[in-house]
PDB file of N, CA and C in Angstrom:
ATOM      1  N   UNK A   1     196.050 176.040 111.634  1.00  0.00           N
ATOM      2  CA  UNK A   1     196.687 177.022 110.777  1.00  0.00           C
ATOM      3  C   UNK A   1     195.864 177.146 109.496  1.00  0.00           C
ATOM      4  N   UNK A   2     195.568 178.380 108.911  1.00  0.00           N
ATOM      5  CA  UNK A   2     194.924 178.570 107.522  1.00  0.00           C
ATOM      6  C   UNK A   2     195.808 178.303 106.778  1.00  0.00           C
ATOM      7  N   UNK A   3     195.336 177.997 105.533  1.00  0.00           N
ATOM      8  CA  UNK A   3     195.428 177.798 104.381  1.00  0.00           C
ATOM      9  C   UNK A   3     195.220 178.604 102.807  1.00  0.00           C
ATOM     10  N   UNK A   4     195.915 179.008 102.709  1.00  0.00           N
ATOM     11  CA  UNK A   4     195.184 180.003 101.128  1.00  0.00           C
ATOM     12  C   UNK A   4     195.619 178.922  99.643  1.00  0.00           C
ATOM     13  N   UNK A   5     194.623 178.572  99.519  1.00  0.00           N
ATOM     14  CA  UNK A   5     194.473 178.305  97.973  1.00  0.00           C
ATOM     15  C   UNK A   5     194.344 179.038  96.547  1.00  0.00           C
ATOM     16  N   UNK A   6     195.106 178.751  95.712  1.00  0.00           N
ATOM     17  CA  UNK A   6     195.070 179.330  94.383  1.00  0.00           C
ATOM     18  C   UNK A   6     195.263 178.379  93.439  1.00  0.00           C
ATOM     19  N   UNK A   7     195.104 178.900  92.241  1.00  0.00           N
ATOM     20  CA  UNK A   7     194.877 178.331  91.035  1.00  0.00           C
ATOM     21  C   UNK A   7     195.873 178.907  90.006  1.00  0.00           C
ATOM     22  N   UNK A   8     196.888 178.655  89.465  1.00  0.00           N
ATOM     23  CA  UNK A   8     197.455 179.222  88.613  1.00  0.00           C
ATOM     24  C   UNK A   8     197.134 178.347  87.399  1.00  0.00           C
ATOM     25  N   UNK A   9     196.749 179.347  86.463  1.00  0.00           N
ATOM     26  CA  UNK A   9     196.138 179.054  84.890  1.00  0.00           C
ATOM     27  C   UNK A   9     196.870 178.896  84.168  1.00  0.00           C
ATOM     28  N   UNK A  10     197.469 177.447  83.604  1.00  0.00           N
ATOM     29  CA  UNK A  10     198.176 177.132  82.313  1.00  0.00           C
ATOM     30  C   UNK A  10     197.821 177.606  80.545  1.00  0.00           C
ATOM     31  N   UNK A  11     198.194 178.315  80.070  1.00  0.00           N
ATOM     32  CA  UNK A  11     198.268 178.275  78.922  1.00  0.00           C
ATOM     33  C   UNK A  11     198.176 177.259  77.664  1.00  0.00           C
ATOM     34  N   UNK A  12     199.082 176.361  78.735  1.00  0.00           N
ATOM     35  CA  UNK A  12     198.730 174.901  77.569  1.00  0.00           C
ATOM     36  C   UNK A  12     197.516 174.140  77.137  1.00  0.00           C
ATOM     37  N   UNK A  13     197.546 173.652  75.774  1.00  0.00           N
ATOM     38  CA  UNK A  13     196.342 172.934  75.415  1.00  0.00           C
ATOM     39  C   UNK A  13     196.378 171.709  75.923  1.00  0.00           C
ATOM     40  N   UNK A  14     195.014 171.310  76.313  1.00  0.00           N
ATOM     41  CA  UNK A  14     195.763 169.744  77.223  1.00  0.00           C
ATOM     42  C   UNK A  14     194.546 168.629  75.950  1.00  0.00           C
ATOM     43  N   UNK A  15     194.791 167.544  76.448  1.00  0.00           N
ATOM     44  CA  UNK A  15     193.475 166.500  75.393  1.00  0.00           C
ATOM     45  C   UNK A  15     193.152 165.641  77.082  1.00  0.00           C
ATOM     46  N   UNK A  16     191.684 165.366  77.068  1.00  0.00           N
ATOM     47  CA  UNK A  16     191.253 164.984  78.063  1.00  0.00           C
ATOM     48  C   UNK A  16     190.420 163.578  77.859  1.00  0.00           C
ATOM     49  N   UNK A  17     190.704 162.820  78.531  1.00  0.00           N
ATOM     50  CA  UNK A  17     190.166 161.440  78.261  1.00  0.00           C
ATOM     51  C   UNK A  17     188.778 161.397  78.749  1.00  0.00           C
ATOM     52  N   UNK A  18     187.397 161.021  79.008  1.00  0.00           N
ATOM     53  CA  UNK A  18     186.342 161.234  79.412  1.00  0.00           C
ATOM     54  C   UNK A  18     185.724 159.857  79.415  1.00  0.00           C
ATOM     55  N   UNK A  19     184.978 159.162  80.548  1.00  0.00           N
ATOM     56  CA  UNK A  19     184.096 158.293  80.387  1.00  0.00           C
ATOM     57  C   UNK A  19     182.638 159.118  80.725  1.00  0.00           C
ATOM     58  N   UNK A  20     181.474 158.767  79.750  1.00  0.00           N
ATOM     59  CA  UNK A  20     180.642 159.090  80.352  1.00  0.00           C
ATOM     60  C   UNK A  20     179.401 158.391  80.505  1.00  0.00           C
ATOM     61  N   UNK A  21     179.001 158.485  81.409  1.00  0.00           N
ATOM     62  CA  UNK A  21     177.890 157.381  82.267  1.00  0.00           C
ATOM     63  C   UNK A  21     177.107 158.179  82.393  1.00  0.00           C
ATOM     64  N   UNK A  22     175.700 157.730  82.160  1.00  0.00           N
ATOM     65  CA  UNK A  22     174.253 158.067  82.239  1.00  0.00           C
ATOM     66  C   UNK A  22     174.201 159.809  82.229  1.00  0.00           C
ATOM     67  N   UNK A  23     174.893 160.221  81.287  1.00  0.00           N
ATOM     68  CA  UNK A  23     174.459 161.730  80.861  1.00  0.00           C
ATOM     69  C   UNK A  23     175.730 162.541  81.626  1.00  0.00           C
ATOM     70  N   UNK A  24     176.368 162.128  82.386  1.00  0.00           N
ATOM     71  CA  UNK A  24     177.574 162.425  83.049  1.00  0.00           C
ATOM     72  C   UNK A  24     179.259 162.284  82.579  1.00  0.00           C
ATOM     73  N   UNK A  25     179.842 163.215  82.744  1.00  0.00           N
ATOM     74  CA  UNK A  25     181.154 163.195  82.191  1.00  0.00           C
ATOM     75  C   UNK A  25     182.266 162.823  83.193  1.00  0.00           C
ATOM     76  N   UNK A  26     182.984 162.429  83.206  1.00  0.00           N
ATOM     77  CA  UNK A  26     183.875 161.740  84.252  1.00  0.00           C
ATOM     78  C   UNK A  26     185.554 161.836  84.021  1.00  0.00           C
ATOM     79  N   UNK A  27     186.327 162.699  84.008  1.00  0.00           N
ATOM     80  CA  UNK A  27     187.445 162.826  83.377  1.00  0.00           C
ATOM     81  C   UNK A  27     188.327 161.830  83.851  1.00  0.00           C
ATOM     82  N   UNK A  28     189.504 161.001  83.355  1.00  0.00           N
ATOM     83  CA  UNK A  28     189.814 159.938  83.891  1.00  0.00           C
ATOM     84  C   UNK A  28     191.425 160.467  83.591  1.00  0.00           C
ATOM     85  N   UNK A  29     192.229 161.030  82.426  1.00  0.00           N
ATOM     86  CA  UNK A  29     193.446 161.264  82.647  1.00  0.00           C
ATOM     87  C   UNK A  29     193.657 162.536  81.464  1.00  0.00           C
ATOM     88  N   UNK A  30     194.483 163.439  81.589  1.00  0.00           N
ATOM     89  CA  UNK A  30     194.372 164.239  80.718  1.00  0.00           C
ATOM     90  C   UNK A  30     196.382 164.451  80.313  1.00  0.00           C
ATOM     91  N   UNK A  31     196.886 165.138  79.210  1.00  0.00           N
ATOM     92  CA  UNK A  31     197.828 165.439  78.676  1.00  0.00           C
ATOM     93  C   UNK A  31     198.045 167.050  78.388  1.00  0.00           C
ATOM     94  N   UNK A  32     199.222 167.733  78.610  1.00  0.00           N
ATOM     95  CA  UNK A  32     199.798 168.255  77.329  1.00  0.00           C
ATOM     96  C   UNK A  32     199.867 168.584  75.747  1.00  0.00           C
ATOM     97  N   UNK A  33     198.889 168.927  74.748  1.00  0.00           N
ATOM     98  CA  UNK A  33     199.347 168.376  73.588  1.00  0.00           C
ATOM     99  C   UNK A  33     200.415 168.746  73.082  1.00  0.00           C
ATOM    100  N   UNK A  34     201.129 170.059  73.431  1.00  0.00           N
ATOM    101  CA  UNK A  34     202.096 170.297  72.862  1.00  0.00           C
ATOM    102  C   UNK A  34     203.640 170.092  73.354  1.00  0.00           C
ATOM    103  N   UNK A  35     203.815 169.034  74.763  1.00  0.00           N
ATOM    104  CA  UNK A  35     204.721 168.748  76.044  1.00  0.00           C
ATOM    105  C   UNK A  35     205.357 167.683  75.014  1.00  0.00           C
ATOM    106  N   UNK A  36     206.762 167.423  75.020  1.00  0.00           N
ATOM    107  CA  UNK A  36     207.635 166.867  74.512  1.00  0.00           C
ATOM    108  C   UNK A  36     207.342 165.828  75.545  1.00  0.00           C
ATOM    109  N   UNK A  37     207.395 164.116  75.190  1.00  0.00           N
ATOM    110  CA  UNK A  37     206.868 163.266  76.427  1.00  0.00           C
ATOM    111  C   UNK A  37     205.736 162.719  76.863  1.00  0.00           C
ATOM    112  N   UNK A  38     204.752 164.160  76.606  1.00  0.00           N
ATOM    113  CA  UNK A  38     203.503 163.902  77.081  1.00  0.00           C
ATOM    114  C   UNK A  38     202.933 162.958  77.915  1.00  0.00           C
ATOM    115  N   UNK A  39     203.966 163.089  79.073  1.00  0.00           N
ATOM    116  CA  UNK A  39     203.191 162.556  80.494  1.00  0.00           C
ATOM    117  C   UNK A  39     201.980 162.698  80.520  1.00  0.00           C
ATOM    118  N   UNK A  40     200.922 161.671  80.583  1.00  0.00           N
ATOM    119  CA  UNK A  40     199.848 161.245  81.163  1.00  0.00           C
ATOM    120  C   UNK A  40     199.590 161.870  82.463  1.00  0.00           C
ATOM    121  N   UNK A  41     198.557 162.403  82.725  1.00  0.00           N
ATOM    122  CA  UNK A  41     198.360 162.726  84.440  1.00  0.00           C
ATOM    123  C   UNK A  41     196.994 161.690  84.615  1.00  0.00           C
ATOM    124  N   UNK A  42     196.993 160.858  85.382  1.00  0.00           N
ATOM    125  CA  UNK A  42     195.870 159.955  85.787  1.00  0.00           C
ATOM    126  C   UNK A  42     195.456 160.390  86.674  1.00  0.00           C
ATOM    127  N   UNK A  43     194.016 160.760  86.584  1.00  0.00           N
ATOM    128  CA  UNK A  43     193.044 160.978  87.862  1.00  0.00           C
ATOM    129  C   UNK A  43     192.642 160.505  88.944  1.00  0.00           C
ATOM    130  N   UNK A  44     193.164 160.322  89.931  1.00  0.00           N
ATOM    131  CA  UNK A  44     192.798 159.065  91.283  1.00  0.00           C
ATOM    132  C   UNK A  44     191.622 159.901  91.936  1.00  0.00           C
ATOM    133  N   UNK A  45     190.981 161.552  91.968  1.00  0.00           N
ATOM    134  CA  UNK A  45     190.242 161.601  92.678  1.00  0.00           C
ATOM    135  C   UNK A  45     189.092 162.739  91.805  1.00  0.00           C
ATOM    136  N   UNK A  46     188.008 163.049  91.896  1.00  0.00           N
ATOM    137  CA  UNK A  46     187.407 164.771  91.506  1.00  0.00           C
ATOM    138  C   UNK A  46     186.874 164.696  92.786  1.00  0.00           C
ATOM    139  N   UNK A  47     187.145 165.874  93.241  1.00  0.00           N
ATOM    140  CA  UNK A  47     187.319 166.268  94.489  1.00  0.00           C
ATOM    141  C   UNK A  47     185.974 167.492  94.531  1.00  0.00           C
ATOM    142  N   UNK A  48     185.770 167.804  93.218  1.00  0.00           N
ATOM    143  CA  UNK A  48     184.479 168.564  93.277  1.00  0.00           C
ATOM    144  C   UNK A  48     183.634 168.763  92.004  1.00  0.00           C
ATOM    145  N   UNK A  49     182.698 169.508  91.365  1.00  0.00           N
ATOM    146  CA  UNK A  49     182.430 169.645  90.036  1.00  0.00           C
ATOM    147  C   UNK A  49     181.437 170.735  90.300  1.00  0.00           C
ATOM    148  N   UNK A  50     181.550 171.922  89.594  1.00  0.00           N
ATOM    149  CA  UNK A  50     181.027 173.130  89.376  1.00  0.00           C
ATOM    150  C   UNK A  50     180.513 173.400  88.012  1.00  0.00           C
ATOM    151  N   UNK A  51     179.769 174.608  88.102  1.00  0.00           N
ATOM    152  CA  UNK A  51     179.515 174.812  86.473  1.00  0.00           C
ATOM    153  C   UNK A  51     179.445 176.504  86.847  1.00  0.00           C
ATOM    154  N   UNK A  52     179.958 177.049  85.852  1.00  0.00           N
ATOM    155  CA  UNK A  52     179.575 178.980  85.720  1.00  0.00           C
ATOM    156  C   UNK A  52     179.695 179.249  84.203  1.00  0.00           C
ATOM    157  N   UNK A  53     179.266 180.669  83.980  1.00  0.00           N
ATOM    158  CA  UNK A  53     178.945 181.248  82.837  1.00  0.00           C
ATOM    159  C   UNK A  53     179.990 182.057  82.670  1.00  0.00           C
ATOM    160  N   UNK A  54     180.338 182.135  81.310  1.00  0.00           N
ATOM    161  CA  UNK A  54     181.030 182.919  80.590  1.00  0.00           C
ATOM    162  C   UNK A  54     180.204 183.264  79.296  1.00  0.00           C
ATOM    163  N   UNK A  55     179.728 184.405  79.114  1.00  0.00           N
ATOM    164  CA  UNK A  55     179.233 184.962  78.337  1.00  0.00           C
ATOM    165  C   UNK A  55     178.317 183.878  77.995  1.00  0.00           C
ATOM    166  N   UNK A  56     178.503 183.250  76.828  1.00  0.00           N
ATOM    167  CA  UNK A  56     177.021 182.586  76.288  1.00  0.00           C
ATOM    168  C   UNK A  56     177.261 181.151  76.827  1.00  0.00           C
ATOM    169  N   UNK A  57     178.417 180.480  77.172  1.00  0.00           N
ATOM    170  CA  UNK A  57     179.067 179.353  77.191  1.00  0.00           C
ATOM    171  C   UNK A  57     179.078 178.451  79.066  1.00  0.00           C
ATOM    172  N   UNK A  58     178.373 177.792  79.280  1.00  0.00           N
ATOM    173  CA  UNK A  58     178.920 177.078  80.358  1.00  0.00           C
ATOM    174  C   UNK A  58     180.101 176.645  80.591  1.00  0.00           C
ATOM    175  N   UNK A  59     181.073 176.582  81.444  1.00  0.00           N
ATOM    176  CA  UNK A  59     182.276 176.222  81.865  1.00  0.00           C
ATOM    177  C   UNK A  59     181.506 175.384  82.857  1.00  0.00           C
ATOM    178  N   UNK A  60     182.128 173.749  82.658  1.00  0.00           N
ATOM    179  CA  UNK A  60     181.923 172.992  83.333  1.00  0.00           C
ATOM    180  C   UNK A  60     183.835 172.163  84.215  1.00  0.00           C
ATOM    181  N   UNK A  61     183.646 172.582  85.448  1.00  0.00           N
ATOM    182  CA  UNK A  61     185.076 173.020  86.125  1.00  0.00           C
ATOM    183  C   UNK A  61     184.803 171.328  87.084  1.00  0.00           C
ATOM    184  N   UNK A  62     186.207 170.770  87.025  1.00  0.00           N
ATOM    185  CA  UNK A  62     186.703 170.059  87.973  1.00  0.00           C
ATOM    186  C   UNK A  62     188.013 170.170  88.929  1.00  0.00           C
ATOM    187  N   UNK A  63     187.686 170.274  89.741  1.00  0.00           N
ATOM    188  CA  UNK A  63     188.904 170.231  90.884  1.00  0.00           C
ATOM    189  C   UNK A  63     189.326 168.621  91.515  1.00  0.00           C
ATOM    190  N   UNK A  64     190.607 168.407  90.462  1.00  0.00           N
ATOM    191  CA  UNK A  64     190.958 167.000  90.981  1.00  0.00           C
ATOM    192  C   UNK A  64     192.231 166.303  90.924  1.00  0.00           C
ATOM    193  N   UNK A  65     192.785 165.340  91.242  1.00  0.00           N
ATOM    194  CA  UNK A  65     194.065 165.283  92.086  1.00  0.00           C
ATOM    195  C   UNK A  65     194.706 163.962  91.460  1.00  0.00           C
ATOM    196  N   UNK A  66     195.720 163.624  91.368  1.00  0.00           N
ATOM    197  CA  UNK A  66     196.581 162.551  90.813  1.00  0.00           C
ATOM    198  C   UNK A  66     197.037 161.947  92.120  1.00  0.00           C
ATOM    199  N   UNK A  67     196.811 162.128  93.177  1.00  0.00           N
ATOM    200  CA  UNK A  67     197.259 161.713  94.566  1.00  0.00           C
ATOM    201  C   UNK A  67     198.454 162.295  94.972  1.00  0.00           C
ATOM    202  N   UNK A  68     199.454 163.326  93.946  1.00  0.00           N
ATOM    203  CA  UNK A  68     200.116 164.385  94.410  1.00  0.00           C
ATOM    204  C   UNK A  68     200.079 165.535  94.255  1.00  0.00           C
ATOM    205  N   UNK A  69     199.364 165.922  93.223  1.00  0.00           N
ATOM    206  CA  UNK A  69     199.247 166.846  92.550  1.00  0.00           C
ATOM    207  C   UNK A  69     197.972 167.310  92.672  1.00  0.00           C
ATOM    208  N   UNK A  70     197.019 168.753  92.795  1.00  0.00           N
ATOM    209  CA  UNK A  70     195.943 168.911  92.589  1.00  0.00           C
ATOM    210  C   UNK A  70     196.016 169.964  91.384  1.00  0.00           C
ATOM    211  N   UNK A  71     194.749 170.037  90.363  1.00  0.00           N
ATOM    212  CA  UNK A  71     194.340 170.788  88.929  1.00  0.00           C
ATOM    213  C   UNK A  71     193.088 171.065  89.315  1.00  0.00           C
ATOM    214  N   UNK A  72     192.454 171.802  88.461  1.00  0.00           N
ATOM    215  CA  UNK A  72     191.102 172.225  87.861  1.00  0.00           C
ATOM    216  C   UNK A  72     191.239 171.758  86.475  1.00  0.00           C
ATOM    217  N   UNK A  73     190.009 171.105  85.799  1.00  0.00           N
ATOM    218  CA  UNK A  73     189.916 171.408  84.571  1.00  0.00           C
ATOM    219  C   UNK A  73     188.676 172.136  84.312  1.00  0.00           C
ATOM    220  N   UNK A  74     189.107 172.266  83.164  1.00  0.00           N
ATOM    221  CA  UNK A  74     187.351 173.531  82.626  1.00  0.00           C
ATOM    222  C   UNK A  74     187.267 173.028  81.609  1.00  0.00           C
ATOM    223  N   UNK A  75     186.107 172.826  81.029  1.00  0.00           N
ATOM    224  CA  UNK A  75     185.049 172.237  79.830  1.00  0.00           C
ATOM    225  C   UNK A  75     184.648 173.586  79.229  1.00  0.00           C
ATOM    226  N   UNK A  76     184.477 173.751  78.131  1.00  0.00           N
ATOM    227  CA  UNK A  76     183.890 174.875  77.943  1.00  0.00           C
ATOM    228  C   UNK A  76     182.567 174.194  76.812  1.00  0.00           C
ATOM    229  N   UNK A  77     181.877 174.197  77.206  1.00  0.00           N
ATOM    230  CA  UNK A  77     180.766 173.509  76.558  1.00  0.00           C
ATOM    231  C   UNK A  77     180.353 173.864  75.617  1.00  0.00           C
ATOM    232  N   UNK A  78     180.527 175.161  74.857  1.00  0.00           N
ATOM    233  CA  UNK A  78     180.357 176.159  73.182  1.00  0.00           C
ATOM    234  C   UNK A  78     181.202 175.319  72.744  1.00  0.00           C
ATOM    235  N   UNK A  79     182.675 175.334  72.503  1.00  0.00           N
ATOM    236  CA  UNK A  79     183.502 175.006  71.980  1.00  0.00           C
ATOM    237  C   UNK A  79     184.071 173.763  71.707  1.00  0.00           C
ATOM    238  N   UNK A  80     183.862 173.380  73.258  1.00  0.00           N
ATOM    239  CA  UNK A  80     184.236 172.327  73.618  1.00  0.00           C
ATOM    240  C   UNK A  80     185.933 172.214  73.716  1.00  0.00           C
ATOM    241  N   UNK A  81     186.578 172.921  74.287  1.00  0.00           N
ATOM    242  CA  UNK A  81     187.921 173.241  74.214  1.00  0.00           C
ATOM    243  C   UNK A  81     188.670 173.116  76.131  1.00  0.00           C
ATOM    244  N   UNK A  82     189.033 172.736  76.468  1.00  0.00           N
ATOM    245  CA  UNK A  82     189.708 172.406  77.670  1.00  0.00           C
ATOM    246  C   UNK A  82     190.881 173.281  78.363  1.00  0.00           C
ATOM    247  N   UNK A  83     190.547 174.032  79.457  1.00  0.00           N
ATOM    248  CA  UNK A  83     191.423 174.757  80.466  1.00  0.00           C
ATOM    249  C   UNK A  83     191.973 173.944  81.412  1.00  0.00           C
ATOM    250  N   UNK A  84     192.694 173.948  81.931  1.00  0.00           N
ATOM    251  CA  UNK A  84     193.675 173.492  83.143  1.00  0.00           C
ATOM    252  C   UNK A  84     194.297 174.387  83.823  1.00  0.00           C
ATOM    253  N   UNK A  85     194.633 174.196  85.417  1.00  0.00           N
ATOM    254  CA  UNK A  85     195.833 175.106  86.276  1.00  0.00           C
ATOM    255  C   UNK A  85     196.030 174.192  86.926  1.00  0.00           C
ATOM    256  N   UNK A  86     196.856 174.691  87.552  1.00  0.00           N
ATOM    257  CA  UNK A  86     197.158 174.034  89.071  1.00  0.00           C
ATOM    258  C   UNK A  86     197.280 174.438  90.001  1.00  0.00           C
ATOM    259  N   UNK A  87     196.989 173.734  91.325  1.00  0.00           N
ATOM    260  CA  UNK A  87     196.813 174.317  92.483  1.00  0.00           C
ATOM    261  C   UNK A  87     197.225 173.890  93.527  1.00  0.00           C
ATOM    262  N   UNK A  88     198.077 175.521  94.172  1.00  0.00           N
ATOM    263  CA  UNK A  88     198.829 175.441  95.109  1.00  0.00           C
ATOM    264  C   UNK A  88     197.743 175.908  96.721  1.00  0.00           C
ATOM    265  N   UNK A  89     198.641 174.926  97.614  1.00  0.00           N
ATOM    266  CA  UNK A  89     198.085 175.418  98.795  1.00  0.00           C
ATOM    267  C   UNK A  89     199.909 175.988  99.618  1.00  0.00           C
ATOM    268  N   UNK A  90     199.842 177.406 100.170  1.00  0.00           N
ATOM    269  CA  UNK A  90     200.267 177.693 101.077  1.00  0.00           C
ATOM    270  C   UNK A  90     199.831 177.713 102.662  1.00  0.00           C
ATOM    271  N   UNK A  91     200.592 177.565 103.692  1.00  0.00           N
ATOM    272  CA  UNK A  91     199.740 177.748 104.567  1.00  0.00           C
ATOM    273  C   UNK A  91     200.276 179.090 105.052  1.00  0.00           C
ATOM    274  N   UNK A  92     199.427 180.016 105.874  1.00  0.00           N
ATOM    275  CA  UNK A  92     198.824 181.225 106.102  1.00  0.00           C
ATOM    276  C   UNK A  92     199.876 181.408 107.419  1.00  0.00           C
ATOM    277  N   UNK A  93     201.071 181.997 107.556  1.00  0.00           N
ATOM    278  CA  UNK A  93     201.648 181.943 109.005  1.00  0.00           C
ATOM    279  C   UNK A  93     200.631 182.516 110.136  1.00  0.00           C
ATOM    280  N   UNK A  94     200.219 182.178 111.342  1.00  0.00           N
ATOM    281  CA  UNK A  94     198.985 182.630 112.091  1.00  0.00           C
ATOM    282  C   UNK A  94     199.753 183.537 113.020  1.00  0.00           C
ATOM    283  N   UNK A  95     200.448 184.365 113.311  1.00  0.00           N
ATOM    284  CA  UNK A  95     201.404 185.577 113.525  1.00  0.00           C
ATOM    285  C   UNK A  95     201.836 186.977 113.104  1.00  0.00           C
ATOM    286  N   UNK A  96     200.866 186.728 111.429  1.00  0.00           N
ATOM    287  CA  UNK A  96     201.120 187.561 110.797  1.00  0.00           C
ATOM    288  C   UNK A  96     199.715 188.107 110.984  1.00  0.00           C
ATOM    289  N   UNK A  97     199.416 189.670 110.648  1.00  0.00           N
ATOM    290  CA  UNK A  97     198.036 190.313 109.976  1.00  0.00           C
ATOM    291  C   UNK A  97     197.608 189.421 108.582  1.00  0.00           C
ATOM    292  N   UNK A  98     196.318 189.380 108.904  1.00  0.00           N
ATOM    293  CA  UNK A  98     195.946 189.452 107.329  1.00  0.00           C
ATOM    294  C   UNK A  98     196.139 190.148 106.013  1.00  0.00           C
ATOM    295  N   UNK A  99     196.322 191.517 106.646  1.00  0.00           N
ATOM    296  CA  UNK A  99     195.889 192.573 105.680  1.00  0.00           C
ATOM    297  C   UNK A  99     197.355 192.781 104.732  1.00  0.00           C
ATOM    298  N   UNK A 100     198.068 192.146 104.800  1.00  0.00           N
ATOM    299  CA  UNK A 100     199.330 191.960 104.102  1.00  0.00           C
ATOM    300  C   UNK A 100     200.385 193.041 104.776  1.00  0.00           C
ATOM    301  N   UNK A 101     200.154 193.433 105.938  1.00  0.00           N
ATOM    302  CA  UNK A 101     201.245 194.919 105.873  1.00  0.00           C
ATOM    303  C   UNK A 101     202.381 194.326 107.068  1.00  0.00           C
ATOM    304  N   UNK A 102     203.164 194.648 106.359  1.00  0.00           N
ATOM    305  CA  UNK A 102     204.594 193.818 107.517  1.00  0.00           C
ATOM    306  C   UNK A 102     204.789 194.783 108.609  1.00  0.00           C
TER     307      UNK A 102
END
């Protein structure tokens, strides 16, 4: 059965913890800053690491998982300012068209 993945983009400012080893950044748990509580999300996996352009600025993107949960984060390397979403997987009923038309 397929799968469609998405990313829905949080608004919130998050603060991101970072180890970094030999020129490398390694995100290890990130927050909320403005979440009443501010649950900790601890990183158990990065599941990938990308980089793309936005205008003058590298976005340096991780896709990675708390062992229930999967996120992206984004680096924005001008600023240095931090994006987050989260990401849902549906699976694709295999019965239906693709093309969305019922």
């Amino acid at each position: 059965m397929a799968t469609i993945v998405q990313t829905k983009k949080s608004q919130a400012s998050i603060r991101v913890a970072l180890i970094v080893e030999q020129g490398r950044i390694k995100p290890v748990w990130f927050e909320e800053v403005d979440k009443r509580g501010r649950d900790r999300v601890h990183i158990k996996q990065i599941c990938s690491k990308w980089t793309h352009m936005e205008g003058d600025a590298k976005i340096v993107n991780f896709a990675v998982n708390d062992g229930a949960n999967s996120y992206r984060l984004s680096l924005n390397t001008v600023d240095f300012t931090w994006n987050f979403g989260i990401t849902e997987e549906d699976p694709f009923p295999p019965n239906q068209p693709f093309s969305g038309r019922k």
